[in-house]
PDB file of N, CA and C in Angstrom:
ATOM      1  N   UNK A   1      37.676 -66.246  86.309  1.00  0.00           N
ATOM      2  CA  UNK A   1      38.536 -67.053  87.127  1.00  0.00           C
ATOM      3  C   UNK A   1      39.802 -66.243  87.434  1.00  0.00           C
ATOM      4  N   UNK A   2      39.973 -66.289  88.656  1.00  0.00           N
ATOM      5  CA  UNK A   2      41.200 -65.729  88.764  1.00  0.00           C
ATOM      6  C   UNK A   2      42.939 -66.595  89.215  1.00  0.00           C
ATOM      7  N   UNK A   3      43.651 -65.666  89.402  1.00  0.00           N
ATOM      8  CA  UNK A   3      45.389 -66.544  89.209  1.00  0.00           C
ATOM      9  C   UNK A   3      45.253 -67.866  90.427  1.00  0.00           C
ATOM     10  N   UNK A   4      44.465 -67.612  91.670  1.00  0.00           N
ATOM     11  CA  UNK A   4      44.331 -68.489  93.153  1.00  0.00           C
ATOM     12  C   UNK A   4      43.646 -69.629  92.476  1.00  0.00           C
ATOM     13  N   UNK A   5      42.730 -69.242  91.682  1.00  0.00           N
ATOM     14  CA  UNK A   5      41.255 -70.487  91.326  1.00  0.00           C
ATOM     15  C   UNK A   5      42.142 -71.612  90.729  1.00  0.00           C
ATOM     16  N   UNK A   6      42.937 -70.800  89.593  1.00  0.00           N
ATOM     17  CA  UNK A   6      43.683 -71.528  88.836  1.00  0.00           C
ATOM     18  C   UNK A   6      44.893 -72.465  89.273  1.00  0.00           C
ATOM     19  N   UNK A   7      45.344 -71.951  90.369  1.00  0.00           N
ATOM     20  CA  UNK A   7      46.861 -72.799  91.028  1.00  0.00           C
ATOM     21  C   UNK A   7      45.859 -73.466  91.279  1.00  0.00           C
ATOM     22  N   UNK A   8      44.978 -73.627  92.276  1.00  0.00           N
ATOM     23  CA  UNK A   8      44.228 -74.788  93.247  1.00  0.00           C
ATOM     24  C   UNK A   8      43.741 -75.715  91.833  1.00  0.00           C
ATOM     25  N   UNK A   9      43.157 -75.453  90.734  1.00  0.00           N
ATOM     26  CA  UNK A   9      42.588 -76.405  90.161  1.00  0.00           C
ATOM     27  C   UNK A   9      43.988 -77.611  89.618  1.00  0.00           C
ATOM     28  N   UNK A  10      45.001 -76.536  89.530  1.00  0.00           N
ATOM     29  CA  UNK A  10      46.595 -77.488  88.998  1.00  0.00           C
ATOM     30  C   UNK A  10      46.735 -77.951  90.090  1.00  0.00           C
ATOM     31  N   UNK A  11      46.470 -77.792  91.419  1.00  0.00           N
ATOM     32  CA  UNK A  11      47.399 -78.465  92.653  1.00  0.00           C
ATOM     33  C   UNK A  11      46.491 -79.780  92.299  1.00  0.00           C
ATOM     34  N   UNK A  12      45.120 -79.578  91.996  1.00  0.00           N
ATOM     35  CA  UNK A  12      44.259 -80.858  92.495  1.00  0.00           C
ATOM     36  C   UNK A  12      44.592 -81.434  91.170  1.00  0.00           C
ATOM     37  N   UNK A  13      45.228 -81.442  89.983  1.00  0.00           N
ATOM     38  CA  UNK A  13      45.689 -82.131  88.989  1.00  0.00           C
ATOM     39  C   UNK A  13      47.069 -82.707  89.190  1.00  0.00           C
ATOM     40  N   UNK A  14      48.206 -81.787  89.835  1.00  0.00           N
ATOM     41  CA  UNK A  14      49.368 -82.299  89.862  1.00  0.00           C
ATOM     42  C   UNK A  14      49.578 -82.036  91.713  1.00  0.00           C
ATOM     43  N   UNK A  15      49.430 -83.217  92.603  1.00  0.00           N
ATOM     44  CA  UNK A  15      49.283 -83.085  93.730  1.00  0.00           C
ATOM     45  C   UNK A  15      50.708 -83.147  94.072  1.00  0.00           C
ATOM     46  N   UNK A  16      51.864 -83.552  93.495  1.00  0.00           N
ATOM     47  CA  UNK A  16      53.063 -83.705  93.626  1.00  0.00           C
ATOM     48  C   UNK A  16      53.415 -82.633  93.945  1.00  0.00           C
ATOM     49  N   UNK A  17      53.038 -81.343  93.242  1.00  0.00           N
ATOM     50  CA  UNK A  17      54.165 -80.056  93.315  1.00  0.00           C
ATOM     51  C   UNK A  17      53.602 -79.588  94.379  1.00  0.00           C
ATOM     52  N   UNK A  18      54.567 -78.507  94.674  1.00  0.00           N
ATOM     53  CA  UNK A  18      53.448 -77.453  95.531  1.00  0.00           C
ATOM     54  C   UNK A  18      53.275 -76.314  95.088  1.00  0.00           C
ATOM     55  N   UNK A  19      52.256 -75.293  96.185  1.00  0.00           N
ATOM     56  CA  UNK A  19      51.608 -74.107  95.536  1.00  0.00           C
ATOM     57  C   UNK A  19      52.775 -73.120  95.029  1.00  0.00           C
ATOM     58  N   UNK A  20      53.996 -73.437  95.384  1.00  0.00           N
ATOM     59  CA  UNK A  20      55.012 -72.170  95.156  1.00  0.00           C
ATOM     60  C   UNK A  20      55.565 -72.833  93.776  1.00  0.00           C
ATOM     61  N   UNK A  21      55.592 -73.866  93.918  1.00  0.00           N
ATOM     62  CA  UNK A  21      56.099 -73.955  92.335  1.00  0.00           C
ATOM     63  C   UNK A  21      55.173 -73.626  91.448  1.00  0.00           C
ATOM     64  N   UNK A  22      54.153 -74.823  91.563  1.00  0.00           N
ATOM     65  CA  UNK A  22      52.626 -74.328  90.292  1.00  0.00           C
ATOM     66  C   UNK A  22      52.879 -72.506  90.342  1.00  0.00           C
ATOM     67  N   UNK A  23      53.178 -71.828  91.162  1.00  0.00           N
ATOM     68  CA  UNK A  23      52.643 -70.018  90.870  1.00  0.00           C
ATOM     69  C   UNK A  23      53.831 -69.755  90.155  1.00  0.00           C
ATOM     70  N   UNK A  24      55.199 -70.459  90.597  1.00  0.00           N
ATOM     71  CA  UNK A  24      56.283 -69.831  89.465  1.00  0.00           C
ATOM     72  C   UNK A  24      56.114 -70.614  88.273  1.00  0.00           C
ATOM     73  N   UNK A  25      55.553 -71.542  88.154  1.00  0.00           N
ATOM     74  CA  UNK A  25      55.441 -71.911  86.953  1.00  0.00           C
ATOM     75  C   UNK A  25      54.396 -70.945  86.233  1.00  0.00           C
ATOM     76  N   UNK A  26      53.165 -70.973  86.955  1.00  0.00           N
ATOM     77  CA  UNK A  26      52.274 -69.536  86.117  1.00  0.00           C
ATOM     78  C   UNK A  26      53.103 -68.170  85.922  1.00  0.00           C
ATOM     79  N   UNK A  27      53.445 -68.073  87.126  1.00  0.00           N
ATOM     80  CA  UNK A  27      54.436 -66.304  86.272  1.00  0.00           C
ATOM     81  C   UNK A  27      55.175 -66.587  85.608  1.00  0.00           C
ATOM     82  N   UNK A  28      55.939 -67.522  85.650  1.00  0.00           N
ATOM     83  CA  UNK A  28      57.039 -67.294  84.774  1.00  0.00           C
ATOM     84  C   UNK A  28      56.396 -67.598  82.568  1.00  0.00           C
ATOM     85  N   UNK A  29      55.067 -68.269  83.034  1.00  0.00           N
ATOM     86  CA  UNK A  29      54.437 -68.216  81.423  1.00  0.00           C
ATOM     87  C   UNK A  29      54.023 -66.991  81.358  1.00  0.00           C
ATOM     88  N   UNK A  30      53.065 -66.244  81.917  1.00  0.00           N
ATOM     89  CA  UNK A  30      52.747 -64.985  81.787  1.00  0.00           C
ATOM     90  C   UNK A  30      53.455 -64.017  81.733  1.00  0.00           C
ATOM     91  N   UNK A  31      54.557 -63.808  82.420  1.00  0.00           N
ATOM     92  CA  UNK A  31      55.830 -63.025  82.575  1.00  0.00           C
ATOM     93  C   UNK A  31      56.744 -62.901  80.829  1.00  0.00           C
ATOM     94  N   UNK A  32      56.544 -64.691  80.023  1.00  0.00           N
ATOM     95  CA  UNK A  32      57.025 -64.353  78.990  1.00  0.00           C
ATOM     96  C   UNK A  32      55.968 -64.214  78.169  1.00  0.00           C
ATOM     97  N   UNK A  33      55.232 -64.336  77.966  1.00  0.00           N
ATOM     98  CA  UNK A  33      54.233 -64.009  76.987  1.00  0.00           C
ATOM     99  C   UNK A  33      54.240 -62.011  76.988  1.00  0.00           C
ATOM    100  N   UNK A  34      54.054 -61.720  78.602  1.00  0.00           N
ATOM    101  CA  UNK A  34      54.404 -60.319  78.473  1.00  0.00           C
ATOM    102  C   UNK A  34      55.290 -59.452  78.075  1.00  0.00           C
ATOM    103  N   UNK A  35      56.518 -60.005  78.371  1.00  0.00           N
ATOM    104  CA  UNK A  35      57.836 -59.591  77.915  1.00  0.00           C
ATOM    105  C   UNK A  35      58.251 -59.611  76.002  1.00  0.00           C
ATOM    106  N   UNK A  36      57.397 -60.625  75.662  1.00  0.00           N
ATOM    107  CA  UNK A  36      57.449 -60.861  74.017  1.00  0.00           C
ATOM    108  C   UNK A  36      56.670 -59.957  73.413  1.00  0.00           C
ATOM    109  N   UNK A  37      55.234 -59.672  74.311  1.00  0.00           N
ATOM    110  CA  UNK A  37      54.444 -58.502  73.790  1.00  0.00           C
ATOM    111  C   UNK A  37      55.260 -57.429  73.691  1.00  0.00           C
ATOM    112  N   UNK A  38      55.551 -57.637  74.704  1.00  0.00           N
ATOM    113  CA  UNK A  38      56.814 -56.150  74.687  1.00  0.00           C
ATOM    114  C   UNK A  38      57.767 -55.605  73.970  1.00  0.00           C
ATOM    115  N   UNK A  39      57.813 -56.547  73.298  1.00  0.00           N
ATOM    116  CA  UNK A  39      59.359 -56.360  72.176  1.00  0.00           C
ATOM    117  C   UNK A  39      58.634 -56.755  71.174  1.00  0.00           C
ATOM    118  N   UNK A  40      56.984 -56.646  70.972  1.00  0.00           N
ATOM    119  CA  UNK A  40      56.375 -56.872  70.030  1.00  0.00           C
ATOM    120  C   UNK A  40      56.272 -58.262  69.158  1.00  0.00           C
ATOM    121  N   UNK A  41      56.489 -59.086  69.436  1.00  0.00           N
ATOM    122  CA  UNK A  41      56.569 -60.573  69.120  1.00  0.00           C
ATOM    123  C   UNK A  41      55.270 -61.100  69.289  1.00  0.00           C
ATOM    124  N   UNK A  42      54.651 -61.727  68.406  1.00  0.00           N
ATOM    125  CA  UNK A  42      53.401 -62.417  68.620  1.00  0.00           C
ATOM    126  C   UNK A  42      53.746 -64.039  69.342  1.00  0.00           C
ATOM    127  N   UNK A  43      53.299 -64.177  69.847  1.00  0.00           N
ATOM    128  CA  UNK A  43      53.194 -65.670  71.316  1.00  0.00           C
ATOM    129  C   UNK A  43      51.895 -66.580  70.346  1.00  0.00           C
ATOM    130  N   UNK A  44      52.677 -68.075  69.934  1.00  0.00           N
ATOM    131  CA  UNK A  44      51.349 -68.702  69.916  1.00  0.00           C
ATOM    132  C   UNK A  44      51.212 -70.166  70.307  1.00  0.00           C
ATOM    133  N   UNK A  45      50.177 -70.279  70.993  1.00  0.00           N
ATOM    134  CA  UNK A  45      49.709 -71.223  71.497  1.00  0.00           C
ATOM    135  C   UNK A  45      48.729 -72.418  71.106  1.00  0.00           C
ATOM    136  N   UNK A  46      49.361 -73.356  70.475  1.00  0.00           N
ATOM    137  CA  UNK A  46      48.772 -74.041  69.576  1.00  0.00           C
ATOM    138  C   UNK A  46      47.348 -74.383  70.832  1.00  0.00           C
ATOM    139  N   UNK A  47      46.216 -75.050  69.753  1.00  0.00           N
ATOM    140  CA  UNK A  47      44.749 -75.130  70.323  1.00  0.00           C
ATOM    141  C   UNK A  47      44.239 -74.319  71.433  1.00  0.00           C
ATOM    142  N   UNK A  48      45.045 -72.807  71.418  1.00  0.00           N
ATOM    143  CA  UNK A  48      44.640 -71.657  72.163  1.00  0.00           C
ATOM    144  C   UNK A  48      44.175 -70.928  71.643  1.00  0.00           C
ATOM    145  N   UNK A  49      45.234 -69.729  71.309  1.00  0.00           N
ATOM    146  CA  UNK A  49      44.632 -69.248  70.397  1.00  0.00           C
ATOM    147  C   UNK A  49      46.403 -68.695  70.238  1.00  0.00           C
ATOM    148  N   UNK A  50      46.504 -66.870  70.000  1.00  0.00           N
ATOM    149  CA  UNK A  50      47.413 -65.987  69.488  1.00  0.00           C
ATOM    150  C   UNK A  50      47.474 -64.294  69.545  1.00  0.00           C
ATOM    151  N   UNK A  51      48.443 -63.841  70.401  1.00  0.00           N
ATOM    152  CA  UNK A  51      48.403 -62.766  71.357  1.00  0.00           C
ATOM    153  C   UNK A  51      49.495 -61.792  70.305  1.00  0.00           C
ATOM    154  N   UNK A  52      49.174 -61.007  70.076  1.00  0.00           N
ATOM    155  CA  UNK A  52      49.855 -60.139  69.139  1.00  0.00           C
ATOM    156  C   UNK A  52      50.052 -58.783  69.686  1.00  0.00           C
ATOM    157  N   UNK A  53      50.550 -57.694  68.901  1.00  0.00           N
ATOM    158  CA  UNK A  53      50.383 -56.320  69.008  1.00  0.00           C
ATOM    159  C   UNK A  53      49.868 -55.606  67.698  1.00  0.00           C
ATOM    160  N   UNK A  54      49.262 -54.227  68.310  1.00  0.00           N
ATOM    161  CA  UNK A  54      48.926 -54.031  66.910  1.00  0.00           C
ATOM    162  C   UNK A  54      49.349 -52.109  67.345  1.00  0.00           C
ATOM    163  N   UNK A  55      49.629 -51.581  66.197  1.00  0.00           N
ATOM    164  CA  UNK A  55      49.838 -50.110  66.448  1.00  0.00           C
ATOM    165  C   UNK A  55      48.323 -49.581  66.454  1.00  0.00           C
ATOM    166  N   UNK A  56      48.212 -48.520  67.163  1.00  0.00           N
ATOM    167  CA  UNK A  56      47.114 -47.703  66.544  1.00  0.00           C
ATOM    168  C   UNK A  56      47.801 -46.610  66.971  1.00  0.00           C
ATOM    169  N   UNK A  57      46.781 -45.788  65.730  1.00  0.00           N
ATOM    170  CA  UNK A  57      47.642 -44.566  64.860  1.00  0.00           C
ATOM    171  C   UNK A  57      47.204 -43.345  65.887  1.00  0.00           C
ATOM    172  N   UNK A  58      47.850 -42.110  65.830  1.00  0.00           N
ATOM    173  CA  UNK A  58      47.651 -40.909  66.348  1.00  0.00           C
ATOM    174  C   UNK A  58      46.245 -40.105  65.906  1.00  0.00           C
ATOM    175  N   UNK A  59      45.755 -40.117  67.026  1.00  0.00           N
ATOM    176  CA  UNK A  59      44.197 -38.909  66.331  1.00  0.00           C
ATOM    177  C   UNK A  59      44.371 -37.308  66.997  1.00  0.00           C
ATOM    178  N   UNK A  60      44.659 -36.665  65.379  1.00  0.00           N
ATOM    179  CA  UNK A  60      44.815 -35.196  65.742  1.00  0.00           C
ATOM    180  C   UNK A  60      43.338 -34.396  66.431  1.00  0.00           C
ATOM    181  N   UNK A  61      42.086 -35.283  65.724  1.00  0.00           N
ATOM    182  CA  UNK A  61      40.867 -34.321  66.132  1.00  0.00           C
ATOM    183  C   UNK A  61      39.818 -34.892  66.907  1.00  0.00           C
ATOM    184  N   UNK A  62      40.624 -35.889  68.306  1.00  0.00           N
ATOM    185  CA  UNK A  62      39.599 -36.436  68.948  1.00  0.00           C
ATOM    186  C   UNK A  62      39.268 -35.089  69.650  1.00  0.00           C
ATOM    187  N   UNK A  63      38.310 -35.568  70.711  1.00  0.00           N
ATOM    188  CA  UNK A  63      37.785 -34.210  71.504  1.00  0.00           C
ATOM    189  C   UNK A  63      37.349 -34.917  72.485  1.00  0.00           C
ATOM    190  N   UNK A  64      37.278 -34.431  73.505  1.00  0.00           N
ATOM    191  CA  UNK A  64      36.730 -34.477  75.019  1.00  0.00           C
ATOM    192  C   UNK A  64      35.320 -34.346  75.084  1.00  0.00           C
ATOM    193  N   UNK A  65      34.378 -35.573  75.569  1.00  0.00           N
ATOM    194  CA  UNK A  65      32.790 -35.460  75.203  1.00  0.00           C
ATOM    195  C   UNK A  65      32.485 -34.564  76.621  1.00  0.00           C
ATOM    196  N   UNK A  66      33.143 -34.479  77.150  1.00  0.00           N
ATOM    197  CA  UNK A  66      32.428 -33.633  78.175  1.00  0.00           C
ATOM    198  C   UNK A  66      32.493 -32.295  78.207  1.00  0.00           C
ATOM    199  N   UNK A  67      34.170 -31.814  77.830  1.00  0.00           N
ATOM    200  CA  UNK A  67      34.175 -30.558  77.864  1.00  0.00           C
ATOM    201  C   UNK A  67      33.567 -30.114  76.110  1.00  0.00           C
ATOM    202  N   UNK A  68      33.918 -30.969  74.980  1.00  0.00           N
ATOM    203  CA  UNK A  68      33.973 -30.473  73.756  1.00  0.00           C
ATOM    204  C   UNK A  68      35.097 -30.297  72.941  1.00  0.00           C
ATOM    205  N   UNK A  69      36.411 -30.328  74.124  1.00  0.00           N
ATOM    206  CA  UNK A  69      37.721 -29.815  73.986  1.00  0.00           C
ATOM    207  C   UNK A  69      38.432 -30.530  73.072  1.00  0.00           C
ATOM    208  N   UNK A  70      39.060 -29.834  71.882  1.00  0.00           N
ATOM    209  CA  UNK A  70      40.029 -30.782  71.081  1.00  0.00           C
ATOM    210  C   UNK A  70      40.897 -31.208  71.874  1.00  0.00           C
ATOM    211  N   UNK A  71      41.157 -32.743  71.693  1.00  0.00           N
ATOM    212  CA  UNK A  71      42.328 -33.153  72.381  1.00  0.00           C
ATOM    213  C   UNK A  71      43.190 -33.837  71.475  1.00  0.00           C
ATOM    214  N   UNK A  72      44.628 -34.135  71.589  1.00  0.00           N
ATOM    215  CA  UNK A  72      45.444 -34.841  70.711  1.00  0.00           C
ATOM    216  C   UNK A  72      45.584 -36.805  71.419  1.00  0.00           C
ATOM    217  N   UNK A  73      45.248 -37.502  70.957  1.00  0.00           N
ATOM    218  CA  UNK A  73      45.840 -38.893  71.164  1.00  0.00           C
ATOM    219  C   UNK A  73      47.093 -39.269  70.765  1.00  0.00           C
ATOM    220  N   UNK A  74      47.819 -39.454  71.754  1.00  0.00           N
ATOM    221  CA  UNK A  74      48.901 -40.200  70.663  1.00  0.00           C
ATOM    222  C   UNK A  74      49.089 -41.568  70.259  1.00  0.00           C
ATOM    223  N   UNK A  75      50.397 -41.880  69.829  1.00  0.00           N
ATOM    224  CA  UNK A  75      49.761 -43.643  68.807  1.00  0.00           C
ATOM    225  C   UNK A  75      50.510 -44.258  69.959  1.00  0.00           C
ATOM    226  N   UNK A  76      49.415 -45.512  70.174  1.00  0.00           N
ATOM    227  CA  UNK A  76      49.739 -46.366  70.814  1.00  0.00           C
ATOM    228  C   UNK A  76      49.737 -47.815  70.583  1.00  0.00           C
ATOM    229  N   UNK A  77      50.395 -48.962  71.717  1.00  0.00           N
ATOM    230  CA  UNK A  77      50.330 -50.695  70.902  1.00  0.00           C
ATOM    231  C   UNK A  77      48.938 -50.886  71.784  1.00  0.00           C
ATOM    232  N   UNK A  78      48.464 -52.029  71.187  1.00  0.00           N
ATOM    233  CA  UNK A  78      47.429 -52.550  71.867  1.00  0.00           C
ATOM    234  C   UNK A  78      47.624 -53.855  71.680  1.00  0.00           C
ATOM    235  N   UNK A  79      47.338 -54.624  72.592  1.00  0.00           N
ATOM    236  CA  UNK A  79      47.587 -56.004  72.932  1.00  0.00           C
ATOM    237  C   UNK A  79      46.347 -57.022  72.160  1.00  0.00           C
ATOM    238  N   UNK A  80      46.347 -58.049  71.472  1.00  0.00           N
ATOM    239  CA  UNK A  80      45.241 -58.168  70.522  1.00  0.00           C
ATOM    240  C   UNK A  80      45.319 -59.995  70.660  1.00  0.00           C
ATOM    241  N   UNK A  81      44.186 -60.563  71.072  1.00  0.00           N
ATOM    242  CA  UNK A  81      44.180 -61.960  70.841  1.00  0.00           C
ATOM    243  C   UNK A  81      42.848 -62.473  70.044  1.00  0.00           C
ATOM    244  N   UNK A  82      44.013 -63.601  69.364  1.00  0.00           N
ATOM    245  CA  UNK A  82      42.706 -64.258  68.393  1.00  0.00           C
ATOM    246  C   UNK A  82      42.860 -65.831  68.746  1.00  0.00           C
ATOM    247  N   UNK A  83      41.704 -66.069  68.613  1.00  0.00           N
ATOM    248  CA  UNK A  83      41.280 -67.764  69.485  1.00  0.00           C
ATOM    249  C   UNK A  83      41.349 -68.636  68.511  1.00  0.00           C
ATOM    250  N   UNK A  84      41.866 -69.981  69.186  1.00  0.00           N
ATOM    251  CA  UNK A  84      41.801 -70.963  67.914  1.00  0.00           C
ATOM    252  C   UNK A  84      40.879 -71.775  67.190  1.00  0.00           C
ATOM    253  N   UNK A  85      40.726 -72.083  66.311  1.00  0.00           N
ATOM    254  CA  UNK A  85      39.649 -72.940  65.848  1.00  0.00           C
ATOM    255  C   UNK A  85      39.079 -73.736  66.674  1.00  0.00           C
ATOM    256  N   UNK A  86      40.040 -74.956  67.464  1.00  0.00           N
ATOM    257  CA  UNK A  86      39.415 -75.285  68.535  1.00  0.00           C
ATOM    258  C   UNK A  86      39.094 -75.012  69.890  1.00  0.00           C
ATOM    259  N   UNK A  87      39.487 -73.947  70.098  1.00  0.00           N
ATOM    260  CA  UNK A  87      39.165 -73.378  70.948  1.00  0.00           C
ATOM    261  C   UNK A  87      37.365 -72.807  70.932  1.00  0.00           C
ATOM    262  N   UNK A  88      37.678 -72.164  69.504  1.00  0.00           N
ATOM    263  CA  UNK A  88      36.044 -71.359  69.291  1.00  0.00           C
ATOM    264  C   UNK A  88      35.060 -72.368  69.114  1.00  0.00           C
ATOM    265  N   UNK A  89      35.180 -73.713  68.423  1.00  0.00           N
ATOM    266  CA  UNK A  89      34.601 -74.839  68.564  1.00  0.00           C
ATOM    267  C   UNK A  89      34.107 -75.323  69.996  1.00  0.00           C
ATOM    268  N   UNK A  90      34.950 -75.477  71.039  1.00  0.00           N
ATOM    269  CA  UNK A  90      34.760 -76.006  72.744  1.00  0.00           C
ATOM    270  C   UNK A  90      33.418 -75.076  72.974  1.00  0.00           C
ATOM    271  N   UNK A  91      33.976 -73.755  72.500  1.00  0.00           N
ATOM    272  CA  UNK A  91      33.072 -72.365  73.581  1.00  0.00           C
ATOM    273  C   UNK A  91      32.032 -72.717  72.638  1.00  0.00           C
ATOM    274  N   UNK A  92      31.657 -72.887  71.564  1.00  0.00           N
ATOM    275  CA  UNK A  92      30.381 -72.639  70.706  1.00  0.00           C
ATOM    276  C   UNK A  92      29.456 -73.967  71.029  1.00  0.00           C
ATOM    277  N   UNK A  93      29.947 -74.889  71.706  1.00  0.00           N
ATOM    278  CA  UNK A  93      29.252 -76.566  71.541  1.00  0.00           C
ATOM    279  C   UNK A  93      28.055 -76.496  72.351  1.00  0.00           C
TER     280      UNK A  93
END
């Protein structure tokens, strides 16, 4: 589903607003959820789930599968979500 699918399914729930508000109301949640990732803060969303960061570490002896070539990785965040109980309950039924 994408960000369009999603305003239209809120317009046909909240027919009051319009499409420019429902979309600042979506960026402006996504916008902070991103911005908290950013400063490393875990975001949680009760009966959602929970959007975290996580480090991963530097690899001195990856290598390049094509050439063979040692290459260096450096350490980076990675963005990490875990779903909620009821959430994994809905999807599993």
């Amino acid at each position: 589903m994408v960000k369009s699918e999603i305003i239209k399914r809120l317009k046909s729930k909240h027919p009051k607003l319009t499409i420019e508000q429902l979309e600042n109301i979506f960026n402006i949640i996504f916008n902070t959820i991103a911005s908290s990732l950013i400063q490393q803060q875990p975001v949680e969303l009760r009966n959602f789930g929970r959007f975290q960061t996580k480090k991963i570490k530097a690899k001195y002896n990856s290598r390049n599968p094509k050439t063979n070539e040692k290459i260096y990785v450096p350490e980076r965040i990675k963005a990490n979500f875990k779903m909620s109980k009821n959430l994994k309950n809905e999807i599993n039924k």
